[in-house]
PDB file of N, CA and C in Angstrom:
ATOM      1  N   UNK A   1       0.752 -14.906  15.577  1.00  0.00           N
ATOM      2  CA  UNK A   1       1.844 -15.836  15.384  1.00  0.00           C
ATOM      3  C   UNK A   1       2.224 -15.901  13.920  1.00  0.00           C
ATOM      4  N   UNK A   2       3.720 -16.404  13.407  1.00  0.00           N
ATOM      5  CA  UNK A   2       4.255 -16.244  12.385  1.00  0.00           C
ATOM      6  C   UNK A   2       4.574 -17.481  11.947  1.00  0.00           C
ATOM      7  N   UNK A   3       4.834 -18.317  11.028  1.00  0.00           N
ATOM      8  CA  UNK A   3       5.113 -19.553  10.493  1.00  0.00           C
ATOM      9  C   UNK A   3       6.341 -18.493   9.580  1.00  0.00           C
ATOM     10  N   UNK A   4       7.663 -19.059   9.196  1.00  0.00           N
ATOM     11  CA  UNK A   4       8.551 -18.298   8.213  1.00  0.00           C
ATOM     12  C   UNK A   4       8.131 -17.286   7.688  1.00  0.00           C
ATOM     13  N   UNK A   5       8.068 -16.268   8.589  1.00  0.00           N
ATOM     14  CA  UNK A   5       7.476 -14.532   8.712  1.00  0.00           C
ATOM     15  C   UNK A   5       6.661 -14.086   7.572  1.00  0.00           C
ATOM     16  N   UNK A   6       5.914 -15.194   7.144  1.00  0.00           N
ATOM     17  CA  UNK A   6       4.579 -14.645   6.832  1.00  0.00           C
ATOM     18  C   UNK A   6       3.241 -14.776   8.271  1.00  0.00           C
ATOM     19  N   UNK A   7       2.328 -13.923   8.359  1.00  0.00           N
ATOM     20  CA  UNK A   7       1.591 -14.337   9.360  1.00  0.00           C
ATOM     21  C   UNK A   7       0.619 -15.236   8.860  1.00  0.00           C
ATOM     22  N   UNK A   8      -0.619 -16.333   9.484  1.00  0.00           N
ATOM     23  CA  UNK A   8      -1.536 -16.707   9.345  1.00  0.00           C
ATOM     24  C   UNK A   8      -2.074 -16.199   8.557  1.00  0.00           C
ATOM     25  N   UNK A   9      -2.416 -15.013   8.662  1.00  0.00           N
ATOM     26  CA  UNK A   9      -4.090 -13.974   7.750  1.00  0.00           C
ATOM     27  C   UNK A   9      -2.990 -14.040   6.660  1.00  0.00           C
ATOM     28  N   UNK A  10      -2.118 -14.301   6.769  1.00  0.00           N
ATOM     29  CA  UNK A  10      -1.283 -14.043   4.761  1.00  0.00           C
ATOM     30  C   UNK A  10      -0.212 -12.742   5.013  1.00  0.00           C
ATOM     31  N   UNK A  11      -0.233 -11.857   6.037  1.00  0.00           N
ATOM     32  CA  UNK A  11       0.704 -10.928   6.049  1.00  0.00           C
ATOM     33  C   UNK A  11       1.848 -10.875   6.338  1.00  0.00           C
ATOM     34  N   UNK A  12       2.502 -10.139   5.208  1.00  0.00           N
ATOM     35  CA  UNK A  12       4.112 -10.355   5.271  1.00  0.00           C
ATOM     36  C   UNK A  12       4.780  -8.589   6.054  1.00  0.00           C
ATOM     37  N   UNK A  13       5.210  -8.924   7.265  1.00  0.00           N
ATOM     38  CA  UNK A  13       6.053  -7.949   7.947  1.00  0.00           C
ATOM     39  C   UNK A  13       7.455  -8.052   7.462  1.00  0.00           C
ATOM     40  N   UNK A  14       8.029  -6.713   6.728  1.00  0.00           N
ATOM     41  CA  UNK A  14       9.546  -6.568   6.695  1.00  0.00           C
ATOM     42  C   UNK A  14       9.965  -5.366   6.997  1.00  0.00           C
ATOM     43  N   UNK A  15      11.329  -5.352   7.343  1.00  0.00           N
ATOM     44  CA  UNK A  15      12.074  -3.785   8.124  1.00  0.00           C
ATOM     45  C   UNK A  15      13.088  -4.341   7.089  1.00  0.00           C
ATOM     46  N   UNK A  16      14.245  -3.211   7.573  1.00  0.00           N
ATOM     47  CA  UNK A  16      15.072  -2.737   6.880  1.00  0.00           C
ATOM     48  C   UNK A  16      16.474  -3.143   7.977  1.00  0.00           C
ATOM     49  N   UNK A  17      17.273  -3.870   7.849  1.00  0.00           N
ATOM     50  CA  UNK A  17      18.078  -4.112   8.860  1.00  0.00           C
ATOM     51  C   UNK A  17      19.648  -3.328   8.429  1.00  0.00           C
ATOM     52  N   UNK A  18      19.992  -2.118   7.616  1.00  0.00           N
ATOM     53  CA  UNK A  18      20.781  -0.946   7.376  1.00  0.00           C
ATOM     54  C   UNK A  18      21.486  -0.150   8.049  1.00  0.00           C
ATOM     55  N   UNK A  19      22.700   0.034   8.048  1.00  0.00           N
ATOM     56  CA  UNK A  19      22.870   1.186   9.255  1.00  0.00           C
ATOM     57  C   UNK A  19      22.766   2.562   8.694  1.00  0.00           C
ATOM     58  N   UNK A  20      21.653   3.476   9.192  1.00  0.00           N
ATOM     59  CA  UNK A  20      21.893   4.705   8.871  1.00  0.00           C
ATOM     60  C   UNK A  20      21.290   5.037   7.740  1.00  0.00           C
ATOM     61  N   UNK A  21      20.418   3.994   7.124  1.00  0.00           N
ATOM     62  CA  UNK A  21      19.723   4.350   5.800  1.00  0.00           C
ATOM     63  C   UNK A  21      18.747   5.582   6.220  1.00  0.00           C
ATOM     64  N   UNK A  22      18.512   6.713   4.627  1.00  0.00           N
ATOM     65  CA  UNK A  22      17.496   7.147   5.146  1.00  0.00           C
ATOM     66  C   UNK A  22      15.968   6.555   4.639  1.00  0.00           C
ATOM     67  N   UNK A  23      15.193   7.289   5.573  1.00  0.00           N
ATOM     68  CA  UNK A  23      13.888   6.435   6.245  1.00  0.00           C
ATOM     69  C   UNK A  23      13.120   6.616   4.963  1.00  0.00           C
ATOM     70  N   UNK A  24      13.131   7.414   3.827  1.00  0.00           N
ATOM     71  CA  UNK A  24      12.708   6.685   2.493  1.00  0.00           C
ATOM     72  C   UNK A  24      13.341   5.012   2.084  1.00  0.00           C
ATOM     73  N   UNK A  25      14.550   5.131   2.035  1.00  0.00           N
ATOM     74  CA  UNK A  25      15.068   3.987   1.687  1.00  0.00           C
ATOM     75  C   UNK A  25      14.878   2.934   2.416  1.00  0.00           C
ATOM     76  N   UNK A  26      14.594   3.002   3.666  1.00  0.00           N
ATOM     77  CA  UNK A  26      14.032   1.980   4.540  1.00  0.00           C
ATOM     78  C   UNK A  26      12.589   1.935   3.876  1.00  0.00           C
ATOM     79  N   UNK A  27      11.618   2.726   3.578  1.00  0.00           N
ATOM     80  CA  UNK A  27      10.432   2.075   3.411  1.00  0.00           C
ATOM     81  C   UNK A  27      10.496   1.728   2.014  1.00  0.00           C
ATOM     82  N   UNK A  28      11.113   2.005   1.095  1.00  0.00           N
ATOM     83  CA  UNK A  28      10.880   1.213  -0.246  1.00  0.00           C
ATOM     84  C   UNK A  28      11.483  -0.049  -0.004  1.00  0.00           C
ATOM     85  N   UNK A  29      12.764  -0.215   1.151  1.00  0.00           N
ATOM     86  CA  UNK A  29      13.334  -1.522   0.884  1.00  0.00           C
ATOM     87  C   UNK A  29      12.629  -2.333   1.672  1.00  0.00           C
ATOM     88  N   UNK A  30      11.497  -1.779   2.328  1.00  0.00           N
ATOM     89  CA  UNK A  30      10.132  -2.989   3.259  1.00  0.00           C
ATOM     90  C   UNK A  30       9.332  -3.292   2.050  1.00  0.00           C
ATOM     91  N   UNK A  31       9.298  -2.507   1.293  1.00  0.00           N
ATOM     92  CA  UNK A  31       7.885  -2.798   0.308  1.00  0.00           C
ATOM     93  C   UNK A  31       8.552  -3.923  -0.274  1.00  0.00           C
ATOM     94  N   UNK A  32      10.057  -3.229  -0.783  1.00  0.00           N
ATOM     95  CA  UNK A  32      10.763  -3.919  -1.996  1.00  0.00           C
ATOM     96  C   UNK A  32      10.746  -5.799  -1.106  1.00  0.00           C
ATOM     97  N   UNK A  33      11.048  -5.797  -0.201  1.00  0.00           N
ATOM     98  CA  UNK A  33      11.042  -6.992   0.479  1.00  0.00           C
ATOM     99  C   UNK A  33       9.555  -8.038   0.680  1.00  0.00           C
ATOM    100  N   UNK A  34       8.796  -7.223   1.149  1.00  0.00           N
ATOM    101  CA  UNK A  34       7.271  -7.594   0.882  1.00  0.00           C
ATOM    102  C   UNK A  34       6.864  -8.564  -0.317  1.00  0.00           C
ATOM    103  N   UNK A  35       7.255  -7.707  -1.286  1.00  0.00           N
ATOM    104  CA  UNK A  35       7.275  -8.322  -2.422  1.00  0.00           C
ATOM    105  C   UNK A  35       8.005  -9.159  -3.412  1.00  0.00           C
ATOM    106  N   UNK A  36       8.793  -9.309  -2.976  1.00  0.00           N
ATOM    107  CA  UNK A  36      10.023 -10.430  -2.890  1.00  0.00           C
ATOM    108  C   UNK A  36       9.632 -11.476  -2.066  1.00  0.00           C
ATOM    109  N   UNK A  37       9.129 -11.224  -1.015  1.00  0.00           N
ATOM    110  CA  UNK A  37       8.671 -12.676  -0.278  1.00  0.00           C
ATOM    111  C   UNK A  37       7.080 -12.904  -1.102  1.00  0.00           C
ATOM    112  N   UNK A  38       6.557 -12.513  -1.494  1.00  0.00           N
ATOM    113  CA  UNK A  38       5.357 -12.904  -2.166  1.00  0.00           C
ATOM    114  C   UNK A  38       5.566 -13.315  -3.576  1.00  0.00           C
ATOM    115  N   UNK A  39       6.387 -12.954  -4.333  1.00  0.00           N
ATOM    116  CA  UNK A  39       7.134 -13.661  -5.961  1.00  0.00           C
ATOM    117  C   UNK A  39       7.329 -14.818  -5.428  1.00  0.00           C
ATOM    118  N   UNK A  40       8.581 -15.031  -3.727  1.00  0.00           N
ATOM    119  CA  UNK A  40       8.972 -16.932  -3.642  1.00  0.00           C
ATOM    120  C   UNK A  40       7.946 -17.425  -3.441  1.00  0.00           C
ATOM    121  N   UNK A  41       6.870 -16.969  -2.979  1.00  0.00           N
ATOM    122  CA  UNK A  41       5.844 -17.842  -2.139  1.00  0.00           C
ATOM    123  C   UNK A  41       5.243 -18.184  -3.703  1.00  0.00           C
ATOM    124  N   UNK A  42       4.725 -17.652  -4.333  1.00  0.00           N
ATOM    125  CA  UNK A  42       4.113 -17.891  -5.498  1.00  0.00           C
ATOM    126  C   UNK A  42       4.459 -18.640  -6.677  1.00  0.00           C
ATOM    127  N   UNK A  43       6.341 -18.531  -6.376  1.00  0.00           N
ATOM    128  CA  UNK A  43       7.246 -19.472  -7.575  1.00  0.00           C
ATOM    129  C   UNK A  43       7.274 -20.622  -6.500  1.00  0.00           C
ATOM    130  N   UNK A  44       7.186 -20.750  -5.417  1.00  0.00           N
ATOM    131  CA  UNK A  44       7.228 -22.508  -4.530  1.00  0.00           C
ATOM    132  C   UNK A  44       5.624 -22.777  -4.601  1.00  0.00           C
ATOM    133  N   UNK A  45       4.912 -21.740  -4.662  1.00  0.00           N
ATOM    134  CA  UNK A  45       3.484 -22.797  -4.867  1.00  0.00           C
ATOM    135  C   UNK A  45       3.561 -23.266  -6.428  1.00  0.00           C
ATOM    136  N   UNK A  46       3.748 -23.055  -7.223  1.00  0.00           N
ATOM    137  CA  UNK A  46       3.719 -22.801  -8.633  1.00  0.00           C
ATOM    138  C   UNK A  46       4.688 -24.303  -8.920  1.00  0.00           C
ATOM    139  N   UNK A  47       5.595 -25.005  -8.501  1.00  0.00           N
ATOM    140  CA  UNK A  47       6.530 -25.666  -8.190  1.00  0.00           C
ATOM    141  C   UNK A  47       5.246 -26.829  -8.079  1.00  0.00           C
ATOM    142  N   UNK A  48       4.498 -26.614  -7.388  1.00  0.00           N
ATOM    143  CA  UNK A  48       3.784 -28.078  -6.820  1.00  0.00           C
ATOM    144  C   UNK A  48       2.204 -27.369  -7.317  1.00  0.00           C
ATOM    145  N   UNK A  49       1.876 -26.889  -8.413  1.00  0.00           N
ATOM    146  CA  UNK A  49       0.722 -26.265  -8.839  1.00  0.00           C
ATOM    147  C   UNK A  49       0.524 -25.852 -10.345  1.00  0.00           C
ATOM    148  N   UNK A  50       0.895 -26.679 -11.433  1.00  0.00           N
ATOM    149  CA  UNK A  50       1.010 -25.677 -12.523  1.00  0.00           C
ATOM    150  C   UNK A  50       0.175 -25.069 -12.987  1.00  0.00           C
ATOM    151  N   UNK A  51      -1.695 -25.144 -12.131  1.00  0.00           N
ATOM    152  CA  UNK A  51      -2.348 -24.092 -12.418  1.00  0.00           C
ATOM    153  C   UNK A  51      -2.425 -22.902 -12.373  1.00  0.00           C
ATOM    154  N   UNK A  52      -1.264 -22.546 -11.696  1.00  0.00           N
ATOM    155  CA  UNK A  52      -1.251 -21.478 -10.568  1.00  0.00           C
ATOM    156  C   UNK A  52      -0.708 -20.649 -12.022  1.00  0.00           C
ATOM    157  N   UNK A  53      -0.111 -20.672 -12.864  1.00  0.00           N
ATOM    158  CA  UNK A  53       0.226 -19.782 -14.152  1.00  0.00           C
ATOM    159  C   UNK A  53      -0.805 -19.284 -14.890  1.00  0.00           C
ATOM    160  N   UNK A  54      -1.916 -19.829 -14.404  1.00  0.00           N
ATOM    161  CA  UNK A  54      -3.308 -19.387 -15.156  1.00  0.00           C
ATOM    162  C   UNK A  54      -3.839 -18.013 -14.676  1.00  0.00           C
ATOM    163  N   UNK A  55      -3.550 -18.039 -12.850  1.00  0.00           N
ATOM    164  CA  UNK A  55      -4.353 -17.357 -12.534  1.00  0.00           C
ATOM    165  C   UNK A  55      -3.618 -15.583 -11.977  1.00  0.00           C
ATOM    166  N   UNK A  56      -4.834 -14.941 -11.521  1.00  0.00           N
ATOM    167  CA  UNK A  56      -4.160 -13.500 -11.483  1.00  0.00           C
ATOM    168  C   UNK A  56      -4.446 -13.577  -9.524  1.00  0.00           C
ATOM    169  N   UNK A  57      -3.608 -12.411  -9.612  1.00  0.00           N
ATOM    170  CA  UNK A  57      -3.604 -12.292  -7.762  1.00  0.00           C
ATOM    171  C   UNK A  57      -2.842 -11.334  -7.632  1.00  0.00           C
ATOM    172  N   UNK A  58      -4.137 -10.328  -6.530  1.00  0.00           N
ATOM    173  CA  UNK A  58      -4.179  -9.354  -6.502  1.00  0.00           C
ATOM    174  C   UNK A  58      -3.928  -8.812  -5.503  1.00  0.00           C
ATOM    175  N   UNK A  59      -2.306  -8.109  -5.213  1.00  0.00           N
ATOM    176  CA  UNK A  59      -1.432  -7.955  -4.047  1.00  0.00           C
ATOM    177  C   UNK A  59      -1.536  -6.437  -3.724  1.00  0.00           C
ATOM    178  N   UNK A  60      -2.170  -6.097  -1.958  1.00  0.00           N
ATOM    179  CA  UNK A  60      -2.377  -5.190  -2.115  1.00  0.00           C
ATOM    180  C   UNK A  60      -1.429  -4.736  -1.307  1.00  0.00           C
ATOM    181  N   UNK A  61      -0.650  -3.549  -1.296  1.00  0.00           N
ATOM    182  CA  UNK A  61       0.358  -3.229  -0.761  1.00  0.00           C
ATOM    183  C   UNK A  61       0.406  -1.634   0.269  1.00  0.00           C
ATOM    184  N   UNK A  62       0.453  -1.978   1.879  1.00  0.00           N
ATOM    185  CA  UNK A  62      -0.102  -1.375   2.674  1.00  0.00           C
ATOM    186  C   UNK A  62       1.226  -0.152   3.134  1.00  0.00           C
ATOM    187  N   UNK A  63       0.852   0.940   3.427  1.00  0.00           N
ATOM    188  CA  UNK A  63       2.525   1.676   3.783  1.00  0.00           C
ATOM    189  C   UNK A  63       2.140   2.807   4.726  1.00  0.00           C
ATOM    190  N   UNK A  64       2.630   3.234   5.875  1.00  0.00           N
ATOM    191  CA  UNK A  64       2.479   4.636   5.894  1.00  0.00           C
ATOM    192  C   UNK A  64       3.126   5.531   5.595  1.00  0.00           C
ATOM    193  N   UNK A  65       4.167   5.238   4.190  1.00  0.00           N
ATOM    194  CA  UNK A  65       5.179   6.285   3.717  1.00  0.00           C
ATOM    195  C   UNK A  65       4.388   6.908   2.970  1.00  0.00           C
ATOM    196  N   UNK A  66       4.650   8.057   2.644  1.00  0.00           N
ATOM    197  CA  UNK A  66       4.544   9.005   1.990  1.00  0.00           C
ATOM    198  C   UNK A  66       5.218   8.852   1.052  1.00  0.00           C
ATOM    199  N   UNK A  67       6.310   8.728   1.347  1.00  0.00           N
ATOM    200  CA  UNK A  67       7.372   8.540  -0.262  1.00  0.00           C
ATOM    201  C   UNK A  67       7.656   7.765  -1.177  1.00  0.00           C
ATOM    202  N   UNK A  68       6.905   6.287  -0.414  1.00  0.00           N
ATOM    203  CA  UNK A  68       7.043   5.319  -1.200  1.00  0.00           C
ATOM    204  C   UNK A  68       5.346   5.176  -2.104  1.00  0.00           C
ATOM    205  N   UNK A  69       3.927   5.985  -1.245  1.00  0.00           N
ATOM    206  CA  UNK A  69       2.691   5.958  -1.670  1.00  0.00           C
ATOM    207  C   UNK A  69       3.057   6.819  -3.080  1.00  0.00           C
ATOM    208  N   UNK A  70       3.594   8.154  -3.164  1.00  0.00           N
ATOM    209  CA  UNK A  70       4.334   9.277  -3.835  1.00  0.00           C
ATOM    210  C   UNK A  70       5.099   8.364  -5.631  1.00  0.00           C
ATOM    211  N   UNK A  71       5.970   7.911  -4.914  1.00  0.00           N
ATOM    212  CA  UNK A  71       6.562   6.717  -5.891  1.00  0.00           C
ATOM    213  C   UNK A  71       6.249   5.749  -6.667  1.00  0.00           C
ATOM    214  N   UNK A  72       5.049   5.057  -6.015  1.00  0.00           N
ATOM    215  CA  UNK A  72       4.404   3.902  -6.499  1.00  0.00           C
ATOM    216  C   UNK A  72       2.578   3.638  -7.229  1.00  0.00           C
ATOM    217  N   UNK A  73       1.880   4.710  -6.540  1.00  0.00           N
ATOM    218  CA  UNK A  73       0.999   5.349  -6.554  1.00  0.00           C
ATOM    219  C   UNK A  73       0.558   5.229  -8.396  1.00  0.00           C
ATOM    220  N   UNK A  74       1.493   5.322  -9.195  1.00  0.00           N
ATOM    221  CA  UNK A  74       0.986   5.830 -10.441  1.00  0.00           C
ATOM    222  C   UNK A  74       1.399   4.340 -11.205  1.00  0.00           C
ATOM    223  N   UNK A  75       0.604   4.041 -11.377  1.00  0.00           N
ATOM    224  CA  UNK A  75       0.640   2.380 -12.229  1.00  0.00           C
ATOM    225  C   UNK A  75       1.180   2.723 -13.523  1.00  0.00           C
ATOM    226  N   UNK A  76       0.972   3.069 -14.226  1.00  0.00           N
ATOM    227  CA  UNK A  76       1.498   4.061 -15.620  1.00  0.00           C
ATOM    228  C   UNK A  76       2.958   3.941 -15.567  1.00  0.00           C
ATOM    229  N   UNK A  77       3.034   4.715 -14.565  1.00  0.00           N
ATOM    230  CA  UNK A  77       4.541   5.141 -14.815  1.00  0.00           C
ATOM    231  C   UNK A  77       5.461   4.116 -14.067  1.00  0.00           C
ATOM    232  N   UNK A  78       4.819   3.711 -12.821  1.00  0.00           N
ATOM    233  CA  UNK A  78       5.815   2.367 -12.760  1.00  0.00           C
ATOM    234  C   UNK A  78       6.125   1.042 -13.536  1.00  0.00           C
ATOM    235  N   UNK A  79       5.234   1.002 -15.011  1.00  0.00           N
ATOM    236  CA  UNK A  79       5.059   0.109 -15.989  1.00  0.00           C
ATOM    237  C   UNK A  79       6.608   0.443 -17.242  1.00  0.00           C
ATOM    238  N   UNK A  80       6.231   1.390 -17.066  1.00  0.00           N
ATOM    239  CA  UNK A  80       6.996   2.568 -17.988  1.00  0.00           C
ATOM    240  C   UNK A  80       9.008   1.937 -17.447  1.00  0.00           C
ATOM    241  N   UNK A  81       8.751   2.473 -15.979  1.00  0.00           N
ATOM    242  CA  UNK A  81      10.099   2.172 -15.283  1.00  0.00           C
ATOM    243  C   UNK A  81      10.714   1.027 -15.466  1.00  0.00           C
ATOM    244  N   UNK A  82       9.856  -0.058 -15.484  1.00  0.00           N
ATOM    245  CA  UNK A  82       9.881  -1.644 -15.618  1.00  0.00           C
ATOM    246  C   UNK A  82      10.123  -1.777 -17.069  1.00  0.00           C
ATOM    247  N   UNK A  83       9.566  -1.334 -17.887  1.00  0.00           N
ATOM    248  CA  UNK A  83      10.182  -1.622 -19.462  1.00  0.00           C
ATOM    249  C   UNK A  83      11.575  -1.130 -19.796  1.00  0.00           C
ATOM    250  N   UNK A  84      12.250  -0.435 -19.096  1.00  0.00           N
ATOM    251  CA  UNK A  84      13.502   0.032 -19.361  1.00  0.00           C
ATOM    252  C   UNK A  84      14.116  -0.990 -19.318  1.00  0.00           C
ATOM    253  N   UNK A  85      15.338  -1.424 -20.530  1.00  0.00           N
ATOM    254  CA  UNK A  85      16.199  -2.341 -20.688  1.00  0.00           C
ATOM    255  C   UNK A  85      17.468  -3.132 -19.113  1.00  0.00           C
ATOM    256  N   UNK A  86      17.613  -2.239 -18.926  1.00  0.00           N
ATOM    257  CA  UNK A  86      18.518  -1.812 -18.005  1.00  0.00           C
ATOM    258  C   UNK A  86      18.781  -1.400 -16.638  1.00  0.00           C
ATOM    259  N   UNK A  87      18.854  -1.063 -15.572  1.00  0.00           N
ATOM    260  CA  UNK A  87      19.097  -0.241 -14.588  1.00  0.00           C
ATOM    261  C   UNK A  87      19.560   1.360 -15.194  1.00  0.00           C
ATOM    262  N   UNK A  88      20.713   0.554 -16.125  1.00  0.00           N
ATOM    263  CA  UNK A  88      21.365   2.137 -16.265  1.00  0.00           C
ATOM    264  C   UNK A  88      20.508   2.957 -16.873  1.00  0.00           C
ATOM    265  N   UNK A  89      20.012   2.052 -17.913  1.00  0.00           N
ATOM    266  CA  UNK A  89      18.565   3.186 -18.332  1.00  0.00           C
ATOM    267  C   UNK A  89      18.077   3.478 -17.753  1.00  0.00           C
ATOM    268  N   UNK A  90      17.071   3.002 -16.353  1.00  0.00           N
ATOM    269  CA  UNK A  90      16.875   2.948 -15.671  1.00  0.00           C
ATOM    270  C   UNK A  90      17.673   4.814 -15.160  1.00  0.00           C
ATOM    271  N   UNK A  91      18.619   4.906 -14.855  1.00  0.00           N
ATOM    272  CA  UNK A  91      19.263   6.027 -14.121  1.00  0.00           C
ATOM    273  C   UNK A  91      19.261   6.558 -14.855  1.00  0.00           C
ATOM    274  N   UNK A  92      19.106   6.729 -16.298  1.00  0.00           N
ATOM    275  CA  UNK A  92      19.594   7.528 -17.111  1.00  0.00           C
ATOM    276  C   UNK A  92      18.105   7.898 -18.083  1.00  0.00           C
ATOM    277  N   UNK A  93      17.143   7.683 -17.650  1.00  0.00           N
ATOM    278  CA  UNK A  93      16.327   7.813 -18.147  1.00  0.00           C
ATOM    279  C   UNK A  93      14.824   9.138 -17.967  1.00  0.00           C
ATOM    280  N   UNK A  94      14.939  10.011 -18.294  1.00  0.00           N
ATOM    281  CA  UNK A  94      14.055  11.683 -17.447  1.00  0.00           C
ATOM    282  C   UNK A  94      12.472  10.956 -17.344  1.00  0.00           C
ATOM    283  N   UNK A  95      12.220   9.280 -17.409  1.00  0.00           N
ATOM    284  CA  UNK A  95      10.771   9.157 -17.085  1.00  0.00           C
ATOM    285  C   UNK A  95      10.963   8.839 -15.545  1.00  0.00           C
ATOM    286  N   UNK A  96      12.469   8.221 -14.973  1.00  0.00           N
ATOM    287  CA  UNK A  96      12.451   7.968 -13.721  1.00  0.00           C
ATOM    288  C   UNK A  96      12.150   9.276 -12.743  1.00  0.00           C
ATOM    289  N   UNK A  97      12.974  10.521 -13.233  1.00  0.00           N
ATOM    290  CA  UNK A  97      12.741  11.809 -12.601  1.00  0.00           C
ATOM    291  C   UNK A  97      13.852  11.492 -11.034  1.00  0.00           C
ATOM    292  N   UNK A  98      14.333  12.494 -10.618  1.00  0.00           N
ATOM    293  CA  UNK A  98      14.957  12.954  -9.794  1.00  0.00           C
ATOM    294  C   UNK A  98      14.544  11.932  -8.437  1.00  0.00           C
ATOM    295  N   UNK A  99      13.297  11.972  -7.769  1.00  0.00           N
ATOM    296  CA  UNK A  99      13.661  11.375  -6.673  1.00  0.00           C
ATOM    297  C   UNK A  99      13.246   9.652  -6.853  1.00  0.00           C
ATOM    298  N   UNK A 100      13.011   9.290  -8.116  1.00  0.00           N
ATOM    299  CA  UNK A 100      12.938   7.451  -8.315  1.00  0.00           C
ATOM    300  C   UNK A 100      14.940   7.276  -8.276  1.00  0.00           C
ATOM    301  N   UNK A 101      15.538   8.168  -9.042  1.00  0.00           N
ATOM    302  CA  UNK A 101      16.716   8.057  -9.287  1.00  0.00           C
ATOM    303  C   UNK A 101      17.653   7.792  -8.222  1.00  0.00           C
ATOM    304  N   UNK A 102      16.836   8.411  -6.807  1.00  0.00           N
ATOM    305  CA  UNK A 102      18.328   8.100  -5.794  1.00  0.00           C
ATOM    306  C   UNK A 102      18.181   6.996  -5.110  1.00  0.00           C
ATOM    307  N   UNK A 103      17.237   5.504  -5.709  1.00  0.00           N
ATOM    308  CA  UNK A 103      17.373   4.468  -5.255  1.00  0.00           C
ATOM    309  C   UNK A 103      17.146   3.648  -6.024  1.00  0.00           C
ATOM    310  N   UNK A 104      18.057   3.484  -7.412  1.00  0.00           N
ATOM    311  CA  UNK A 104      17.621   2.405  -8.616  1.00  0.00           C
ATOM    312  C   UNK A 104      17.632   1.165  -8.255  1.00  0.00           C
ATOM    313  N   UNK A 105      18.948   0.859  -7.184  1.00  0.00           N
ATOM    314  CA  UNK A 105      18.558  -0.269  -7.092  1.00  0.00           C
ATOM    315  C   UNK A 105      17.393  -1.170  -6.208  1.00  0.00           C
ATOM    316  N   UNK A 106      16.776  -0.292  -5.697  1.00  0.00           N
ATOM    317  CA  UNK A 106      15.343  -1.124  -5.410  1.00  0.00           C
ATOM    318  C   UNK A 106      14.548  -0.964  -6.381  1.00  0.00           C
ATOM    319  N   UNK A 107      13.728   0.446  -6.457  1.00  0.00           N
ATOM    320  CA  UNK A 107      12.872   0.692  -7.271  1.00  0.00           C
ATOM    321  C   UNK A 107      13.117   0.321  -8.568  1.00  0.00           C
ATOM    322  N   UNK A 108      14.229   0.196  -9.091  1.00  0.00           N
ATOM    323  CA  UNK A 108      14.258  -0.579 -10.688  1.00  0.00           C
ATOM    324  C   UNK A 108      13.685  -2.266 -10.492  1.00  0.00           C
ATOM    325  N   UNK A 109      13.951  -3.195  -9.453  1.00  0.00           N
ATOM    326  CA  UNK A 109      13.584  -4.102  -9.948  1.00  0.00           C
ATOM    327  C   UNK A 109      12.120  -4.263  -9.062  1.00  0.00           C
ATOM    328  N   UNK A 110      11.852  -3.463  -8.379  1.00  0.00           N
ATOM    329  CA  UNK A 110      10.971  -3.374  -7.186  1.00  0.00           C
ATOM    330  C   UNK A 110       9.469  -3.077  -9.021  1.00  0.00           C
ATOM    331  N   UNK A 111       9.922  -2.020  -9.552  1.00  0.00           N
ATOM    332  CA  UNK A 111       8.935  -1.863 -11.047  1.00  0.00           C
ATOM    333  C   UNK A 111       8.933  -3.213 -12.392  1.00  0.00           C
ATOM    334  N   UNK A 112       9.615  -3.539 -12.113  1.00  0.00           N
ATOM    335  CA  UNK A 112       9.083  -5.144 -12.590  1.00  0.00           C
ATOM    336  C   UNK A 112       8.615  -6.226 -12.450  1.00  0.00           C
TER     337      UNK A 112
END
């Protein structure tokens, strides 16, 4: 059972509701969503918690993509992606490389 589609045990299920996306872009935009519902949950506990700025929490993020494990996989370089000023830097930048590039707008803010 689900309370506002997080489950009980803490797990957050998301799809991609797109027409025709391809099925890379569907799984970065589940992750990208995943984690978007875990930032609100953490800025509404944080709301009624101001300890909660102290502490660290450690989100582990489950996939059977390939392309998004491929993508995300390297902590380094998704740090790297996230310091870019910009999106456009972001696109315009040879640390993103060819296949981060054909979906900036997740993976750019999905790396911050």
């Amino acid at each position: 059972e689900t309370e506002y589609g997080v489950s009980r045990d803490g797990l957050v299920l998301v799809g991609f509701p797109g027409l025709w996306p391809s099925r890379s872009r569907c799984e970065i935009s589940a992750c990208h969503g995943a984690l978007t519902a875990v930032l609100l949950l953490l800025v509404q506990e944080a709301a009624t918690n101001p300890n909660i700025k102290n502490e660290s929490f450690q989100v582990d993020v489950y996939t059977g993509s390939d392309s998004v494990w491929k993508l995300l996989r390297n902590s380094t370089r998704l740090a790297e992606w996230g310091e870019q000023p910009s999106i456009q830097y972001f696109r315009n930048s040879t640390k993103a490389g060819s296949k981060a590039s054909n979906n900036p707008d997740l993976l750019y803010p999905l790396s911050q």
